[in-house]
Protein backbone atom coordinates (compact mmCIF):
# COMPACT_ATOMS: atom_id res chain seq x y z
CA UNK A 1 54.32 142.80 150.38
CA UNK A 2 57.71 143.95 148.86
CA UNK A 3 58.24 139.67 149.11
CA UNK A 4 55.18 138.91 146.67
CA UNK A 5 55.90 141.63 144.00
CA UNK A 6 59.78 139.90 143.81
CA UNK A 7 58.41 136.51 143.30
CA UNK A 8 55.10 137.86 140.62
CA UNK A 9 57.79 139.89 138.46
CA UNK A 10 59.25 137.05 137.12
CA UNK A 11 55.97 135.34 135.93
CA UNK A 12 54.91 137.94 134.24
CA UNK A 13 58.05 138.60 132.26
CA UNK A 14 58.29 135.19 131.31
CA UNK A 15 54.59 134.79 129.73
CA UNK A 16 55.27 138.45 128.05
CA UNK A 17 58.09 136.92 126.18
CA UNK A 18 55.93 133.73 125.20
CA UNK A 19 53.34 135.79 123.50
CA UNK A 20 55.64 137.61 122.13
CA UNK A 21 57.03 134.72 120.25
CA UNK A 22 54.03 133.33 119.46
CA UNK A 23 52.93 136.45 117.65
CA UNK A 24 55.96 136.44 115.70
CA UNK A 25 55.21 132.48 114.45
CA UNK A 26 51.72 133.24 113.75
CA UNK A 27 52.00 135.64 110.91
CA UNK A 28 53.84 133.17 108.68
CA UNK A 29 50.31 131.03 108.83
CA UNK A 30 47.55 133.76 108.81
CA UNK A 31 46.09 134.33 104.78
CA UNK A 32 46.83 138.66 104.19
CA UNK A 33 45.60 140.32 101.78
CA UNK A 34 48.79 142.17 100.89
CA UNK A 35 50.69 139.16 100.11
CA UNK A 36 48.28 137.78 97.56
CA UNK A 37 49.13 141.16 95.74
CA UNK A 38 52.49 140.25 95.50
CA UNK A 39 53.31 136.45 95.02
CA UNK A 40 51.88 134.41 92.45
CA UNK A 41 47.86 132.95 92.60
CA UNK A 42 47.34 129.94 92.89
CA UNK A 43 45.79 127.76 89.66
CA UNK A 44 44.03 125.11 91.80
CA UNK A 45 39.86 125.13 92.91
CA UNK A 46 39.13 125.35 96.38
CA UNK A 47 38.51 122.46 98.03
CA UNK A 48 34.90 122.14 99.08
CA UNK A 49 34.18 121.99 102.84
CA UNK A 50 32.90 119.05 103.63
CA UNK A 51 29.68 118.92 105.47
CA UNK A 52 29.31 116.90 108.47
CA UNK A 53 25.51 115.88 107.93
CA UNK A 54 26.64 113.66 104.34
CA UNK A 55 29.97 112.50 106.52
CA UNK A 56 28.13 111.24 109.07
CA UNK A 57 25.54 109.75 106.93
CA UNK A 58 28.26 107.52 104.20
CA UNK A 59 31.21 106.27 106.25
CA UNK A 60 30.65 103.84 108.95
CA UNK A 61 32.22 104.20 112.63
CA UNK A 62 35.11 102.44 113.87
CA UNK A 63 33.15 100.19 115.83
CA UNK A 64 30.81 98.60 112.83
CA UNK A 65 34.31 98.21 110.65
CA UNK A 66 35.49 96.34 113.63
CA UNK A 67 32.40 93.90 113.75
CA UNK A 68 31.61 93.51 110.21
CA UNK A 69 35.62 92.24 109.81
CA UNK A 70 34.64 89.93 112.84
CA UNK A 71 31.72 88.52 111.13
CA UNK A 72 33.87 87.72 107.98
CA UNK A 73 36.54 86.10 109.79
CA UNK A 74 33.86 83.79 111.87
CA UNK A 75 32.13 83.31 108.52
CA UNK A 76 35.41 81.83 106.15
CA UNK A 77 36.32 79.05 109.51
CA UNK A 78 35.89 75.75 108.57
CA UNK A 79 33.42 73.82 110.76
CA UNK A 80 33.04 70.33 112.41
CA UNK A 81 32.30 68.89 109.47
CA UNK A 82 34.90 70.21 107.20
CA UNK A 83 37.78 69.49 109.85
CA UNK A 84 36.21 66.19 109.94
CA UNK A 85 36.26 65.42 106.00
CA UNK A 86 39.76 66.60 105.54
CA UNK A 87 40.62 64.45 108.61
CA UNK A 88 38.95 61.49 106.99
CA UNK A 89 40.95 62.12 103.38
CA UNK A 90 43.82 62.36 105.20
CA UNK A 91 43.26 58.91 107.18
CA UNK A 92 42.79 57.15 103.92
CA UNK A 93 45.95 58.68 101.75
CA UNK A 94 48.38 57.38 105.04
CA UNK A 95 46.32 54.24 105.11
CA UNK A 96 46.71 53.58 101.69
CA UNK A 97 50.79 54.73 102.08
CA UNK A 98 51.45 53.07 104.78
CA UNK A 99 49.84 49.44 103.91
CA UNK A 100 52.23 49.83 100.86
CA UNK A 101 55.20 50.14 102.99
CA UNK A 102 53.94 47.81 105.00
CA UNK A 103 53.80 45.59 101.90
CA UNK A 104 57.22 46.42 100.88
CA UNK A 105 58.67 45.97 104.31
CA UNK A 106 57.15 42.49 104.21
CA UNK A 107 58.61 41.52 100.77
CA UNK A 108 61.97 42.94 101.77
CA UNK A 109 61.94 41.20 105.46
CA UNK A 110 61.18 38.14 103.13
CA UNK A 111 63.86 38.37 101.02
CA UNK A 112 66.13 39.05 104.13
CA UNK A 113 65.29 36.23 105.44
CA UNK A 114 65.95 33.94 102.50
CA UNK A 115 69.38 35.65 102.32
CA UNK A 116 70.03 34.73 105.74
CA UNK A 117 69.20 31.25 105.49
CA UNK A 118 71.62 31.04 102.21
CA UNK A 119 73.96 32.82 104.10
CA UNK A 120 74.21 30.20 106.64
CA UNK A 121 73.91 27.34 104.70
CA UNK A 122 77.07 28.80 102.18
CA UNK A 123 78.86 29.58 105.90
CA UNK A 124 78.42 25.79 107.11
CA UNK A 125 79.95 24.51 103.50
CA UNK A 126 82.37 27.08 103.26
CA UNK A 127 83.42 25.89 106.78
CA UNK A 128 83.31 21.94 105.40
CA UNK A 129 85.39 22.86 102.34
CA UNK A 130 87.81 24.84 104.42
CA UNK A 131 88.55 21.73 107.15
CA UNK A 132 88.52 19.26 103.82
CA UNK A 133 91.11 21.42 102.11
CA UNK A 134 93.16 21.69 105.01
CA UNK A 135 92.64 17.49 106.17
CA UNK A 136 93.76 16.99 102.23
CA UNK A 137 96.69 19.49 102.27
CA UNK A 138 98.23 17.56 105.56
CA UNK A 139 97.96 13.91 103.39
CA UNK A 140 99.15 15.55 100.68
CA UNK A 141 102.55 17.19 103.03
CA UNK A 142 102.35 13.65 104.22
CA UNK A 143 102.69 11.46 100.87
CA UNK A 144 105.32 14.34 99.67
CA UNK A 145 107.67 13.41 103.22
CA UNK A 146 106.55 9.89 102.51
CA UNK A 147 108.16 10.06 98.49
CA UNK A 148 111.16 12.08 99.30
CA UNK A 149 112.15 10.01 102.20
CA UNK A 150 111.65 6.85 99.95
CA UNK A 151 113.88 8.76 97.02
CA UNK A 152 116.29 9.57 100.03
CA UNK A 153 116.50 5.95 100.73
CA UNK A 154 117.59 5.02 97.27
CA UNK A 155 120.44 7.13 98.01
CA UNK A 156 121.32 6.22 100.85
CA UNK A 157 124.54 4.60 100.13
CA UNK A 158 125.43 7.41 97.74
CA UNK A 159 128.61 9.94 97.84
CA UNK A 160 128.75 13.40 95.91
CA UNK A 161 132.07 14.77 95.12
CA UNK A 162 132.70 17.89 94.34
CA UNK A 163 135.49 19.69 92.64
CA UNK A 164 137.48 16.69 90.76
CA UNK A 165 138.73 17.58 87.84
CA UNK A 166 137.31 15.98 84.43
CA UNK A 167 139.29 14.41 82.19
CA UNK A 168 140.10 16.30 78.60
CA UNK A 169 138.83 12.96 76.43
CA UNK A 170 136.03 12.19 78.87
CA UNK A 171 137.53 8.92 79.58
CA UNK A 172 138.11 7.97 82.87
CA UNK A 173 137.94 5.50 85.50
CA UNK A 174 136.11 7.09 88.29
CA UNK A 175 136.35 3.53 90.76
CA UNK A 176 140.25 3.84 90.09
CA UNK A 177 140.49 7.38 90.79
CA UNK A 178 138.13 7.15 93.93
CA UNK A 179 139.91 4.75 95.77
CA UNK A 180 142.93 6.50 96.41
CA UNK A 181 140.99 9.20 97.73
CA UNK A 182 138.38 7.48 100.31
CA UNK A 183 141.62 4.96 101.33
CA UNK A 184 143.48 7.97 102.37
CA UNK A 185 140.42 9.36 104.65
CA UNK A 186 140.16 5.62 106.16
CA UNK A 187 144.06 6.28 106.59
CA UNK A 188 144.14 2.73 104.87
CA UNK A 189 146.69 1.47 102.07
CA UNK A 190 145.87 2.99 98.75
CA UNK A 191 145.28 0.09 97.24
CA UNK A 192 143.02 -1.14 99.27
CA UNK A 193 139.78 -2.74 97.81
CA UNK A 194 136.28 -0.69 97.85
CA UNK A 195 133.50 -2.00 96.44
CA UNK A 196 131.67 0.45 94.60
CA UNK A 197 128.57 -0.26 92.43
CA UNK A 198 128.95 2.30 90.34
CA UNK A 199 130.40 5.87 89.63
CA UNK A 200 129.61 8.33 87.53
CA UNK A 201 129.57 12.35 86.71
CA UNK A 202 125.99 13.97 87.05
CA UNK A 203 123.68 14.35 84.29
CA UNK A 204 124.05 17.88 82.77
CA UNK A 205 126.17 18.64 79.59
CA UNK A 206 129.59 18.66 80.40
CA UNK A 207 130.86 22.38 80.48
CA UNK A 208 134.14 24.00 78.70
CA UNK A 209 137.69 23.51 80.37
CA UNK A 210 137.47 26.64 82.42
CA UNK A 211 134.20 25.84 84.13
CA UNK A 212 133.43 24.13 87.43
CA UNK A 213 133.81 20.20 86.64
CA UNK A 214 131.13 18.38 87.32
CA UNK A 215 129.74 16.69 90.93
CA UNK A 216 131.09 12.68 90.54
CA UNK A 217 127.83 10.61 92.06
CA UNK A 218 129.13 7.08 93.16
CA UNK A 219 127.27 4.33 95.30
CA UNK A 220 129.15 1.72 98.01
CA UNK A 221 128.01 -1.46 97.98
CA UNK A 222 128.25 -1.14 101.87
CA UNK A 223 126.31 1.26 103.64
CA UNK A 224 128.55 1.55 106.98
CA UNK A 225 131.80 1.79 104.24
CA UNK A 226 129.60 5.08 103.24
CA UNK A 227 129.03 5.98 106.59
CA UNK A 228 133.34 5.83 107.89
CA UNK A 229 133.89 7.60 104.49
CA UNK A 230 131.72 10.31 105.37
CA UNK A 231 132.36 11.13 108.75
CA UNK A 232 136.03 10.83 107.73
CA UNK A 233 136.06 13.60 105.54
CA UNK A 234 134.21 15.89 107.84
CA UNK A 235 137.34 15.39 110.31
CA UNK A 236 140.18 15.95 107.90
CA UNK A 237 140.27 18.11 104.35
CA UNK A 238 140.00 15.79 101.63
CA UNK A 239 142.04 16.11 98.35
CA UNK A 240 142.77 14.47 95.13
CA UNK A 241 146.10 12.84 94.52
CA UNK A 242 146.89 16.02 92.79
CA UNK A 243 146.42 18.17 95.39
CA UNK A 244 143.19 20.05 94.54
CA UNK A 245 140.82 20.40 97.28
CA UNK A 246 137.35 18.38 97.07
CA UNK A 247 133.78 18.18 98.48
CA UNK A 248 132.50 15.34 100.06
CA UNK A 249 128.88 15.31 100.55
CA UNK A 250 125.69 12.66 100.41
CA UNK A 251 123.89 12.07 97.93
CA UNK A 252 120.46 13.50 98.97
CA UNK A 253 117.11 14.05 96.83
CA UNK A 254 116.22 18.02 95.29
CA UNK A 255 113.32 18.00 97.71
CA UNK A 256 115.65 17.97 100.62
CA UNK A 257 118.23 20.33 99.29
CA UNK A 258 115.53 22.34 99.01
CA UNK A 259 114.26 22.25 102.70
CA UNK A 260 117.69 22.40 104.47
CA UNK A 261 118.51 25.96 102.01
CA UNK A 262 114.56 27.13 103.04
CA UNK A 263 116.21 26.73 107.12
CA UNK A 264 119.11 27.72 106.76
CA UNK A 265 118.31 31.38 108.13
CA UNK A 266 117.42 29.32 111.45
CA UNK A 267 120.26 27.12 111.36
CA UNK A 268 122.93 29.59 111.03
CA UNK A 269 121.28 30.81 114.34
CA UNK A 270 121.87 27.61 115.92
CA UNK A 271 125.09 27.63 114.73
CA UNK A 272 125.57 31.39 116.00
CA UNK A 273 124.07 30.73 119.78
CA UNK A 274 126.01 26.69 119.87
CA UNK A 275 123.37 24.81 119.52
CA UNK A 276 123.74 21.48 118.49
CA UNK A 277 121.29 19.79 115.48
CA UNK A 278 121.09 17.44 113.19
CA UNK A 279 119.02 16.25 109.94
CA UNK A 280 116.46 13.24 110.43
CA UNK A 281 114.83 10.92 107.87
CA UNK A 282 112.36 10.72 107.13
CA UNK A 283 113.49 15.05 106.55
CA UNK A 284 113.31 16.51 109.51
CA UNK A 285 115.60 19.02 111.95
CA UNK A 286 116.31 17.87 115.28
CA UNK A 287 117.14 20.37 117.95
CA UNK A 288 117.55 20.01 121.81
CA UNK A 289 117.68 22.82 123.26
CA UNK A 290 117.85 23.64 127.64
CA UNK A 291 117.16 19.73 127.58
CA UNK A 292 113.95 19.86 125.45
CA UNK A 293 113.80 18.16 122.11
CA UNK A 294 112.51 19.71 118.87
CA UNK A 295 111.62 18.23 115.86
CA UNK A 296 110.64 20.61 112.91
CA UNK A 297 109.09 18.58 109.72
CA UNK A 298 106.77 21.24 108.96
CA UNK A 299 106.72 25.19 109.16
CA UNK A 300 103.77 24.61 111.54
CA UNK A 301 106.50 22.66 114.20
CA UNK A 302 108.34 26.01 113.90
CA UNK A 303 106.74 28.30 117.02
CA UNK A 304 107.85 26.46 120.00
CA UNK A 305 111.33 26.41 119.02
CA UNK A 306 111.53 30.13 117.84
CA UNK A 307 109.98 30.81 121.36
CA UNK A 308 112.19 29.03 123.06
CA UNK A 309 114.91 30.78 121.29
CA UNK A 310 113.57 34.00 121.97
CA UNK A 311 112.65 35.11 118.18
CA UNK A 312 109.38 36.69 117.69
CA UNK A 313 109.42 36.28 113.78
CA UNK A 314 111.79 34.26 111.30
CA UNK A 315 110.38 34.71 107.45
CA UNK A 316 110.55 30.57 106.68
CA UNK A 317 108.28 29.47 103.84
CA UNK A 318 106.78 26.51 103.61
CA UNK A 319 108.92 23.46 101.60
CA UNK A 320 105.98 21.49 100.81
CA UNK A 321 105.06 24.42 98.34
CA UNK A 322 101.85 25.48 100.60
CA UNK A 323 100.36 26.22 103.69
CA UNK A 324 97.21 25.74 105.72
CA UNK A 325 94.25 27.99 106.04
CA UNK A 326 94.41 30.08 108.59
CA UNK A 327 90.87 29.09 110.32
CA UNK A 328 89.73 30.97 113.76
CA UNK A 329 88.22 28.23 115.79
CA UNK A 330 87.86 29.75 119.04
CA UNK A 331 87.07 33.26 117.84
CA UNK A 332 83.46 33.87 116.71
CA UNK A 333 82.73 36.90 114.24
CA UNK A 334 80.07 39.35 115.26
CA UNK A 335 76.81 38.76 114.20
CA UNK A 336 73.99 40.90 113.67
CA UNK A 337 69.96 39.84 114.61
CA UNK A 338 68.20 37.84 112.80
CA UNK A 339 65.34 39.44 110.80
CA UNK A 340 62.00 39.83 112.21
CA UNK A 341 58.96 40.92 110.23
CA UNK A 342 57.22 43.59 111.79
CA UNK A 343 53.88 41.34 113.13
CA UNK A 344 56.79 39.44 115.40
CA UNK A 345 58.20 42.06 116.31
CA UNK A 346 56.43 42.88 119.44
CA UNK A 347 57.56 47.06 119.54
CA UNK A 348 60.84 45.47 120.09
CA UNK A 349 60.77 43.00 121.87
CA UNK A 350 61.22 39.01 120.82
CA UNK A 351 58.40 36.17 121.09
CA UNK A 352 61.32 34.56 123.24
CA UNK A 353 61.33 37.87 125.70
CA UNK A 354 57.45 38.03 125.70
CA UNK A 355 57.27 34.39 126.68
CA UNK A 356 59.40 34.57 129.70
CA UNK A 357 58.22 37.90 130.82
CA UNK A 358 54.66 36.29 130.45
CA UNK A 359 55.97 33.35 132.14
CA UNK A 360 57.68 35.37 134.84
CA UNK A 361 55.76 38.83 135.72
CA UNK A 362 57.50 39.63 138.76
């Protein structure tokens, strides 16, 4: 007993102290008639109760809201027939689009085509003009060789001296004053006879006294006289009775001069590594080098040699005062398909394709 009175005390002091508190809440909602007396009354009409025969009668319930909104819903769907009529509009506005583009597509593939075909045909003349240029420019390097070697031969039994001095007066006997010299290359009496055809200064206005004289041109009537004359003086110096030192050089044509100064970068590195050369005529530069023989008379002869020398580039230009096009022949440039209007298409695929994959199903 004394057990259950110890476990019921605590209960009911507990739900004492709720009431309690709830008692002290309440009187801060219940309407007294003392505090009217004291605060302020309100200016406002009482709200009307509202009776529960007219709410019952003028509002609908929840549930008919719920199926009237339902109804409305079902009732604002299109049907069959509208989803069909808007289908049908929208059928004919891409059909109408589309057989434009189709149009356009057509006109354009058209027009691609023509620009392919005029694309080919300006390809195959462009290629004709390119091999004719190139055929004419080797005649023409040709004929040029041809005409310089013939103006070389017309020299051929000339002598160029350089460095005599020219007489104050102009007048002088060039033969007279020539033979000395030469007959002292040959190592020959003085006065021994040469038979020159003629001798004369080159033609450009003579300059003042303190200028370099000008060259003296002179032609042997013998060619092999020419010949002992020149290798002569490229054994021993060669100087004027006077003493001053000369030049002896032949006689050769601007064209020439021209060439030889265009290799002389390559010569001097013959001359550098001790290779032996020489000049040919018709112009051309002979080398033999490791036993092979090279003979440049054209800037396209060059490669083999500058291989063989081990020089990947040597900056020679051309003496014949051009060059040939540089055409590709083995290399073909990409090219892109041919146009195809859409009916041969096939989704894709070629009328070649879909012949052999008729042809062969498996």
């Amino acid at each position: 007993m004394t057990h259950r009175k110890r476990s019921q005390t605590p209960l009911r002091t507990k739900a004492a102290s709720t009431s309690a508190k709830t008692a002290t809440i309440a009187r801060f909602f219940e309407d007294s008639p003392t505090s009217g007396a004291t605060s302020q009354k309100s200016k406002m009409a009482p709200a009307p109760a509202p009776s529960r025969d007219s709410s019952a009668a003028g509002s609908p319930t929840p549930s008919e809201d719920a199926d009237l909104s339902v109804r409305d819903i079902l009732r604002s769907l299109p049907t069959k027939e509208d989803l069909a009529s808007l289908l049908a509009k929208l059928e004919s506005s891409f059909a109408a689009r589309l057989d434009a583009v189709v149009a356009d597509v057509r006109h354009v593939g058209a027009r691609v085509q023509d620009l392919e075909g005029d694309r080919e045909t300006t390809e195959d003349r462009l290629t004709r003009l390119e091999t004719g240029l190139n055929s004419h420019t080797l005649y023409l390097q040709r004929f040029h060789r041809a005409l310089d070697d013939q103006d070389n031969r017309g020299r051929r039994n000339n002598l160029r001296l350089r460095g005599l001095p020219e007489s104050p007066d102009g007048k002088e006997m060039l033969t007279e004053i020539l033979r000395p010299i030469f007959n002292s290359l040959l190592r020959r009496p003085i006065d021994t006879p040469i038979h020159f055809d003629r001798a004369h200064r080159s033609l450009k206005p003579k300059g003042t006294p303190n200028m370099t004289p000008r060259d003296v041109i002179c032609r042997l009537h013998y060619y092999r006289q020419k010949e002992d004359i020149l290798q002569a003086a490229r054994r021993q110096d060669v100087k004027d009775p006077l003493g001053n030192a000369l030049q002896l050089y032949p006689d050769l044509s601007w064209h020439t001069l021209q060439a030889r100064r265009l290799l002389k970068p390559l010569t001097e590195v013959l001359r550098d590594r001790q290779v032996k050369y020489r000049w040919g005529y018709p112009f051309s530069l002979q080398v033999t080098l490791d036993g092979v023989h090279y003979g440049i008379t054209s800037v396209t002869d060059l490669p083999p040699l500058l291989t063989a020398l081990g020089i990947e580039s040597l900056d020679i230009p051309d003496w014949y005062g051009g060059q040939t096009l540089d055409l590709v022949q083995n290399q073909t440039q990409p090219q892109r398909p041919r146009w195809q209007t859409p009916s041969k298409r096939g989704r894709g695929v070629s009328r070649s394709q879909q012949s052999n994959s008729q042809q062969d199903p498996g």
